[in-house]
PDB file of N, CA and C in Angstrom:
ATOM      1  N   UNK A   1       0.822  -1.176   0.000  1.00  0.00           N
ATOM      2  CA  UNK A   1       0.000   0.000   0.000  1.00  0.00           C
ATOM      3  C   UNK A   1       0.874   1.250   0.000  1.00  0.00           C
ATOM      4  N   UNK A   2       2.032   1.366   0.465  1.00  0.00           N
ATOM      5  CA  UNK A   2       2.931   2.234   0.658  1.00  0.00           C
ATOM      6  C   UNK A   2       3.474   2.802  -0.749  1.00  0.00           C
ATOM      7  N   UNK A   3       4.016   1.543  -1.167  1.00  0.00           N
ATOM      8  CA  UNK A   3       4.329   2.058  -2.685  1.00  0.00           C
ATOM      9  C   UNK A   3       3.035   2.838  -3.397  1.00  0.00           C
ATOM     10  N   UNK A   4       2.131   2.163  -3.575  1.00  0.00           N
ATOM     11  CA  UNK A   4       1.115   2.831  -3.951  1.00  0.00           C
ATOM     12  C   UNK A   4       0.623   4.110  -3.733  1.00  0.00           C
ATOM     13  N   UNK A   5       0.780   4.353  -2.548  1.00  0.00           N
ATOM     14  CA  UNK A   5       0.637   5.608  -1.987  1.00  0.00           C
ATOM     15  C   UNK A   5       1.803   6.976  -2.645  1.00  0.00           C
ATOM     16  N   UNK A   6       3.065   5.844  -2.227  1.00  0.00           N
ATOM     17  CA  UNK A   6       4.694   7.373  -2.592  1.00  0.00           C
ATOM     18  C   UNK A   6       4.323   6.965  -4.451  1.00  0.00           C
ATOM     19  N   UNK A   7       3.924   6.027  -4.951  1.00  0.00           N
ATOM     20  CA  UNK A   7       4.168   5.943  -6.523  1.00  0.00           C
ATOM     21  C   UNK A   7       3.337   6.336  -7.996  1.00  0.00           C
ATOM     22  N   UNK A   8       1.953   5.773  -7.163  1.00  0.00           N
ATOM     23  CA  UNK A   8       0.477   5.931  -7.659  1.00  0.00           C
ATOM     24  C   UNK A   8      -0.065   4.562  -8.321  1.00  0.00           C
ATOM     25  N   UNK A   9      -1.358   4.286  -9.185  1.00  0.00           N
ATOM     26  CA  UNK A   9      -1.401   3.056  -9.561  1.00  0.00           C
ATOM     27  C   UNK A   9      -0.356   2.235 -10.199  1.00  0.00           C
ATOM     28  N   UNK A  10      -0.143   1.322  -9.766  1.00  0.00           N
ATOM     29  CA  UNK A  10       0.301  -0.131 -10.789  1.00  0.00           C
ATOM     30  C   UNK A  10      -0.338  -0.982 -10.808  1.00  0.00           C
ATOM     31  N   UNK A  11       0.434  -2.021 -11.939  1.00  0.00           N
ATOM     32  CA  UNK A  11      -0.075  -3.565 -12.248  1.00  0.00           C
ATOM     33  C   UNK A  11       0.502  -4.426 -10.713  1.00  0.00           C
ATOM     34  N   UNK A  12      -0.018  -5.448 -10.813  1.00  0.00           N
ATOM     35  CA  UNK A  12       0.693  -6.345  -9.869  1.00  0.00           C
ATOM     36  C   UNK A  12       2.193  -6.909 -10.261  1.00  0.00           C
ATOM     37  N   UNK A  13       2.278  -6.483 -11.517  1.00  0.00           N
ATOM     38  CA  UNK A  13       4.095  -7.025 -12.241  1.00  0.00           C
ATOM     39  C   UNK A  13       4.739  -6.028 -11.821  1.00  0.00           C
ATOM     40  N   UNK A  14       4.555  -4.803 -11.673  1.00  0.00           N
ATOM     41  CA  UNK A  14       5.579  -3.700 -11.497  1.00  0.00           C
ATOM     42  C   UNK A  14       5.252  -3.814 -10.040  1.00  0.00           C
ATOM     43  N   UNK A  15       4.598  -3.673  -9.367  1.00  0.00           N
ATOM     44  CA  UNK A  15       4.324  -4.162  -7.691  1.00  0.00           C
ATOM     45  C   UNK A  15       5.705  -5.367  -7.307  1.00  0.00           C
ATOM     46  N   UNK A  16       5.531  -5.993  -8.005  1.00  0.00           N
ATOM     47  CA  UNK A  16       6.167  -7.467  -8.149  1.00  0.00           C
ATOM     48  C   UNK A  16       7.845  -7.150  -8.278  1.00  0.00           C
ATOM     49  N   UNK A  17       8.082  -6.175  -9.232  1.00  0.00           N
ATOM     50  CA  UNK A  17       9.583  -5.856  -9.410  1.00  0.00           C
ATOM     51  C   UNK A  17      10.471  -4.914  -8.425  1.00  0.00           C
ATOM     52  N   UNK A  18       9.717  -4.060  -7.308  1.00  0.00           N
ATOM     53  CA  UNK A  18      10.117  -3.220  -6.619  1.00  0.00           C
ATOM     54  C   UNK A  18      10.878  -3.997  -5.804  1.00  0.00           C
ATOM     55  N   UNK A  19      12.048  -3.125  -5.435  1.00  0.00           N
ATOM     56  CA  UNK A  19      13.343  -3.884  -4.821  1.00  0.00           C
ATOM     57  C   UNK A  19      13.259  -4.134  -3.259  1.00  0.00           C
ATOM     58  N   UNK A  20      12.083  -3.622  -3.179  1.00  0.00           N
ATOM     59  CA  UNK A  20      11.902  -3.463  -1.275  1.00  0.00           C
ATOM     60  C   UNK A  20      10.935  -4.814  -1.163  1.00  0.00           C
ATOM     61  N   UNK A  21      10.083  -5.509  -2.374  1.00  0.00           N
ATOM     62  CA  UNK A  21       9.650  -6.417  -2.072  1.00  0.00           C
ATOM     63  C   UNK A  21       9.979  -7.455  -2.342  1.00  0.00           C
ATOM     64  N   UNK A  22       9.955  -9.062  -1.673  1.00  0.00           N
ATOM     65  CA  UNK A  22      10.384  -9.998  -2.099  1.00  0.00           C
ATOM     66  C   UNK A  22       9.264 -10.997  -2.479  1.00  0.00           C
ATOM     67  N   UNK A  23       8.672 -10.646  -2.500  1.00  0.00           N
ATOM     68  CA  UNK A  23       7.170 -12.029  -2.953  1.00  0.00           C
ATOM     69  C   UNK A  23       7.009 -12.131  -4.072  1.00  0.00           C
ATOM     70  N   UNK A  24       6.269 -13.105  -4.826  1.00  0.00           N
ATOM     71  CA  UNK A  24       5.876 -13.217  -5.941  1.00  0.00           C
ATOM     72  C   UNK A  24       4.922 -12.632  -6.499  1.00  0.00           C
ATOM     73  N   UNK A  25       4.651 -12.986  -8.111  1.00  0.00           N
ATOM     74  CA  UNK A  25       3.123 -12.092  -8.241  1.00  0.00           C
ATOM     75  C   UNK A  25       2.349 -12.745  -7.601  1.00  0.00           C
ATOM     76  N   UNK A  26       2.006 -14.122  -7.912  1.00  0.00           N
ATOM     77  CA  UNK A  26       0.836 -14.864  -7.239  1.00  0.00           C
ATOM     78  C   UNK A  26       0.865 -14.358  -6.097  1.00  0.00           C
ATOM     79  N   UNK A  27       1.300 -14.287  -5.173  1.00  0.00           N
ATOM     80  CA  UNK A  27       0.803 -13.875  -3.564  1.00  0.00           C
ATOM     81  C   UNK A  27       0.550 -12.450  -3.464  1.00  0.00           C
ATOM     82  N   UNK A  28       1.614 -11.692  -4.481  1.00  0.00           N
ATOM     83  CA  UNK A  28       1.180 -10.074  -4.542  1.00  0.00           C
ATOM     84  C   UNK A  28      -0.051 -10.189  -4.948  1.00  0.00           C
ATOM     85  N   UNK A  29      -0.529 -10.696  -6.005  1.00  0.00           N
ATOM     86  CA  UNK A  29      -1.910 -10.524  -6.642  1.00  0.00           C
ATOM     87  C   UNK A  29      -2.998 -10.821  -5.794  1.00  0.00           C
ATOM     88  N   UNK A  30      -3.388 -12.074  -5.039  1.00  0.00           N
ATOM     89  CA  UNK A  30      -4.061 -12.751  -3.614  1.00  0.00           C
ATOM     90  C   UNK A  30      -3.841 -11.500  -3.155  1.00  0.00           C
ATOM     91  N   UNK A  31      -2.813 -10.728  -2.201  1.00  0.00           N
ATOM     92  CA  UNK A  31      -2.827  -9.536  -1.213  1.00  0.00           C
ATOM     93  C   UNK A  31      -3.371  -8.791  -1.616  1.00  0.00           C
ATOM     94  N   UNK A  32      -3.599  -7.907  -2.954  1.00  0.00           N
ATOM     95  CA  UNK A  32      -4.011  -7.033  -3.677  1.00  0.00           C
ATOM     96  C   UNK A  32      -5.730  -7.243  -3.573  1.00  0.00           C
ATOM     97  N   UNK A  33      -6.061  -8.600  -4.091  1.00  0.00           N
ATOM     98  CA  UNK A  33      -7.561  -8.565  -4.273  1.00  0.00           C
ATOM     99  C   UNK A  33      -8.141  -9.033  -2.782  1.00  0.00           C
ATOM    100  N   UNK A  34      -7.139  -9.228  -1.684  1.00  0.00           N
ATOM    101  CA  UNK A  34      -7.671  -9.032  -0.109  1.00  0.00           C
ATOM    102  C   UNK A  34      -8.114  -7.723   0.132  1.00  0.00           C
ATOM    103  N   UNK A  35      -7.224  -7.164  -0.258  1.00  0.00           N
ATOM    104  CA  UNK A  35      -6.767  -5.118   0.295  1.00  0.00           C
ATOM    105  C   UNK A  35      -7.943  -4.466  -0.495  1.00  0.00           C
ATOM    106  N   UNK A  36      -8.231  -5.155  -1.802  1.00  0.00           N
ATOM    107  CA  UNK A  36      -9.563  -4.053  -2.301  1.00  0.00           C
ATOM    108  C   UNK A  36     -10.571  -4.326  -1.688  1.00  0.00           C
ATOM    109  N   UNK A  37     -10.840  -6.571  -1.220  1.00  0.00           N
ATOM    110  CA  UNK A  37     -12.304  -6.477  -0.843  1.00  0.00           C
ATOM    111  C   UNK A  37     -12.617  -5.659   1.028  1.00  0.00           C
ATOM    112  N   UNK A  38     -11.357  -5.027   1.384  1.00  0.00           N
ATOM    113  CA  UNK A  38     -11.382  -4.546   2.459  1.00  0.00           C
ATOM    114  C   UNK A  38     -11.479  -3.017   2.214  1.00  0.00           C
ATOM    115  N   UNK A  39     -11.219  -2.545   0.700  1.00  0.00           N
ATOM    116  CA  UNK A  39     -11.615  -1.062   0.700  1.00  0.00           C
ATOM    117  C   UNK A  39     -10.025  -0.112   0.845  1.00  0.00           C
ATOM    118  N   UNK A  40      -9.062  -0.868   0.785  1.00  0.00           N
ATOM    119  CA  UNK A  40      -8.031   0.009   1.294  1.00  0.00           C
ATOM    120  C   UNK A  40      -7.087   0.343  -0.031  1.00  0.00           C
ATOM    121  N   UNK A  41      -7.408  -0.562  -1.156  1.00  0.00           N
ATOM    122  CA  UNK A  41      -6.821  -0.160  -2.944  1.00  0.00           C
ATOM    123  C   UNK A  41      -8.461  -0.791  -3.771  1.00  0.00           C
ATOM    124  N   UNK A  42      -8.156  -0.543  -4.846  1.00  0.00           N
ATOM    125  CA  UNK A  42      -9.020  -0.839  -5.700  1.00  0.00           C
ATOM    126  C   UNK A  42      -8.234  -1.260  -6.685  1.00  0.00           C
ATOM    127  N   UNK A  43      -8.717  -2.295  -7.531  1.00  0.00           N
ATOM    128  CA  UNK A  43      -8.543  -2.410  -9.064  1.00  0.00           C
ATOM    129  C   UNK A  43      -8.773  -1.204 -10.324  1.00  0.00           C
ATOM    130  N   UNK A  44      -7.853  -0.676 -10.595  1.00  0.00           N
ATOM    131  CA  UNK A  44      -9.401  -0.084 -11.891  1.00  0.00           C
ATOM    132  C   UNK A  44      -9.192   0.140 -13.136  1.00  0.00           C
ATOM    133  N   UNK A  45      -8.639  -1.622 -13.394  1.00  0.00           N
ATOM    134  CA  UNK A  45      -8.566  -2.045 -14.551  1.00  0.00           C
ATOM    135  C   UNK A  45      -7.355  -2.875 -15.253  1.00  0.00           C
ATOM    136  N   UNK A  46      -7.748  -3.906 -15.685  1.00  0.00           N
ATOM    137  CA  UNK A  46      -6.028  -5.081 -16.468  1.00  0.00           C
ATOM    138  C   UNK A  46      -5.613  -5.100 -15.366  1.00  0.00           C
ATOM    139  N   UNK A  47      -5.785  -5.412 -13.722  1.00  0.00           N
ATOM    140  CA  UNK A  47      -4.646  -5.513 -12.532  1.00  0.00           C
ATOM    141  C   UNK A  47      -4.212  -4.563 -12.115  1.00  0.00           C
ATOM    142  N   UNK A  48      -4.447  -3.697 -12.046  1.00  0.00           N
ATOM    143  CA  UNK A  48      -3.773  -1.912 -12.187  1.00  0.00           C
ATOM    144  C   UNK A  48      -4.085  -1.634 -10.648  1.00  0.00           C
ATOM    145  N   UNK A  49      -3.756  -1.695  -9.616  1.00  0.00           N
ATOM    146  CA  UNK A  49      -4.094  -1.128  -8.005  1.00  0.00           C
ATOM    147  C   UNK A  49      -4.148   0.181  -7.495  1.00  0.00           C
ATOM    148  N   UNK A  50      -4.401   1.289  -6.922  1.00  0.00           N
ATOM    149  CA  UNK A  50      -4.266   2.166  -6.803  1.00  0.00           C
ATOM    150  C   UNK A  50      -5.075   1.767  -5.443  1.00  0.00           C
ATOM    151  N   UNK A  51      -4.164   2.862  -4.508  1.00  0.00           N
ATOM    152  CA  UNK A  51      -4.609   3.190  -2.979  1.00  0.00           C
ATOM    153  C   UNK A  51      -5.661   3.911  -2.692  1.00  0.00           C
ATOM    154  N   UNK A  52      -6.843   3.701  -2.501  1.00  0.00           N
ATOM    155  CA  UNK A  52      -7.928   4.715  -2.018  1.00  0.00           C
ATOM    156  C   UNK A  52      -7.629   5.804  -0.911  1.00  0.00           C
ATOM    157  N   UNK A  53      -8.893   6.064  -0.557  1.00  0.00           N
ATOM    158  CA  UNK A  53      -8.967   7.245   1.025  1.00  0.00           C
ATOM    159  C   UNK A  53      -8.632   6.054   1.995  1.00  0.00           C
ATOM    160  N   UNK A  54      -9.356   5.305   2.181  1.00  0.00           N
ATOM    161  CA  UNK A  54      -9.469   4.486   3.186  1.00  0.00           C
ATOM    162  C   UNK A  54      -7.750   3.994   3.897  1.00  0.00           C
ATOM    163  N   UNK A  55      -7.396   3.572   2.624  1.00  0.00           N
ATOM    164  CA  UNK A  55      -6.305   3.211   2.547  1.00  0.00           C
ATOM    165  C   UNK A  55      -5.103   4.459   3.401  1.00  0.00           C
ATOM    166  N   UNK A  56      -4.996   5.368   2.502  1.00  0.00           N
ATOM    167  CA  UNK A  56      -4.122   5.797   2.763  1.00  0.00           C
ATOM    168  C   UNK A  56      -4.416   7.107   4.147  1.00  0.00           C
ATOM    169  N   UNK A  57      -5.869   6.539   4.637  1.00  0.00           N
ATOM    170  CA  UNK A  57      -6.065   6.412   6.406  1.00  0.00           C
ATOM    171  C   UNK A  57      -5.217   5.786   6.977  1.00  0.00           C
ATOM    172  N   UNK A  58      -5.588   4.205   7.074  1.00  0.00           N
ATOM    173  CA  UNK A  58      -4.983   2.869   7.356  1.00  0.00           C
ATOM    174  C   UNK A  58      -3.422   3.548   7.734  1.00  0.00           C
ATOM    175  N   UNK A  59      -2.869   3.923   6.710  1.00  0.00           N
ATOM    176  CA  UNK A  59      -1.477   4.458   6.554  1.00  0.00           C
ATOM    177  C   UNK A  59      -0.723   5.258   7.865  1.00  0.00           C
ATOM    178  N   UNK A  60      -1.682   6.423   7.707  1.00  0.00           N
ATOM    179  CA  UNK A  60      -1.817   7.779   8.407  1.00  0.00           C
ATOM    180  C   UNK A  60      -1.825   7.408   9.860  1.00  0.00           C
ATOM    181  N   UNK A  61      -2.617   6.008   9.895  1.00  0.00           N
ATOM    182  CA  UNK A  61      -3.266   5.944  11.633  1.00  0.00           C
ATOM    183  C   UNK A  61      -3.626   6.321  11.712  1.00  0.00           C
ATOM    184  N   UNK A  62      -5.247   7.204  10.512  1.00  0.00           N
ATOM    185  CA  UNK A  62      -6.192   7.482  11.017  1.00  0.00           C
ATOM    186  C   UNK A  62      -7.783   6.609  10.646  1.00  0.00           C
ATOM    187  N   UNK A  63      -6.944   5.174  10.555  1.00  0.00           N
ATOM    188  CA  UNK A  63      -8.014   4.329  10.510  1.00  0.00           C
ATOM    189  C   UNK A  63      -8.084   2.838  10.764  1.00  0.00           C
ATOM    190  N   UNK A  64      -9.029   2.612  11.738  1.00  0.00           N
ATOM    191  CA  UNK A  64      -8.986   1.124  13.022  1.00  0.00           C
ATOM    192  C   UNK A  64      -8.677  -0.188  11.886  1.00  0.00           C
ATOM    193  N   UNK A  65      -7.930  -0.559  11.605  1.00  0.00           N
ATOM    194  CA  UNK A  65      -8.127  -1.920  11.120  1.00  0.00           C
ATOM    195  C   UNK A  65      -9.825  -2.893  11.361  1.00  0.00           C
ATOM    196  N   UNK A  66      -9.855  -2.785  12.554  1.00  0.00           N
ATOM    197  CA  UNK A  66     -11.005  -3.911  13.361  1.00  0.00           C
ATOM    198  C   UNK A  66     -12.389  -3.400  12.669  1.00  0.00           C
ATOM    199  N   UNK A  67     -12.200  -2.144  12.158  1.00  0.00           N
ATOM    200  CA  UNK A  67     -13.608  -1.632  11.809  1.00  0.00           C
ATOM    201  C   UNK A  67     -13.545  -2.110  10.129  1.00  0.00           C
ATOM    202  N   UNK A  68     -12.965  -2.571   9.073  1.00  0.00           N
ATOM    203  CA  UNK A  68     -13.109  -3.172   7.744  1.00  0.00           C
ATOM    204  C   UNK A  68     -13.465  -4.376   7.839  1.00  0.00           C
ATOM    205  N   UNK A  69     -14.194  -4.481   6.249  1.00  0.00           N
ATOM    206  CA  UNK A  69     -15.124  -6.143   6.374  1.00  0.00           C
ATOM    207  C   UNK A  69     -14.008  -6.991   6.158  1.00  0.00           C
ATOM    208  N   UNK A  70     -14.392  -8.282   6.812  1.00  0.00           N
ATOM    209  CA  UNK A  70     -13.093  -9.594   6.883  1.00  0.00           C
ATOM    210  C   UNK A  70     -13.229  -9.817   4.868  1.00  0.00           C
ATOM    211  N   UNK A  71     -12.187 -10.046   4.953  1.00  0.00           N
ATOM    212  CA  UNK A  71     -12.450 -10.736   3.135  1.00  0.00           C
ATOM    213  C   UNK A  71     -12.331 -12.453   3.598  1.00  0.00           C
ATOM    214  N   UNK A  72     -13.148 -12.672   2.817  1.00  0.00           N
ATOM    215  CA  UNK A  72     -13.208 -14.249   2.491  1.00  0.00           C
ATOM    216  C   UNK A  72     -11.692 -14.901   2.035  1.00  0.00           C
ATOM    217  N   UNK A  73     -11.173 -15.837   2.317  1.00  0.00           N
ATOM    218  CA  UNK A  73     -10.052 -16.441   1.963  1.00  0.00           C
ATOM    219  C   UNK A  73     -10.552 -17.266   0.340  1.00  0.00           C
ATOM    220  N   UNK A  74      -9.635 -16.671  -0.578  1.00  0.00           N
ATOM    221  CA  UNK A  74      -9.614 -16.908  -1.518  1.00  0.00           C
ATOM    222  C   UNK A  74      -9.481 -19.033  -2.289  1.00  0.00           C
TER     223      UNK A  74
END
């Protein structure tokens, strides 16, 4: 979410290539479509993520984790 925030939207491949992360796409991609059904990025469009408000609350600490809907395990 961070990158997203300092970078703006990406795909989950360029998510995937940043040097601060070590995971794969598959699990980047799973995290990604957790984080939207919780409201904190969105899709909006071909895989493309971008950080919402909510989100970049979450960030700030000006927003409870405990209060977003659980996402279903994929």
């Amino acid at each position: 979410m961070e990158l997203l925030r300092d970078e703006g939207p990406k795909p989950v491949g360029e998510i995937g290539e940043d040097e601060r992360l070590y995971w794969n796409n598959q699990y980047l991609g799973r995290r990604c479509r957790l984080l939207a059904k919780q409201g904190l990025i969105v899709n909006i469009g071909n895989g493309v993520y971008q950080i919402t408000d909510d989100g970049r609350a979450y960030l700030d600490g000006d927003l409870d984790a405990r209060g977003l809907p659980e996402p279903d395990d994929e």
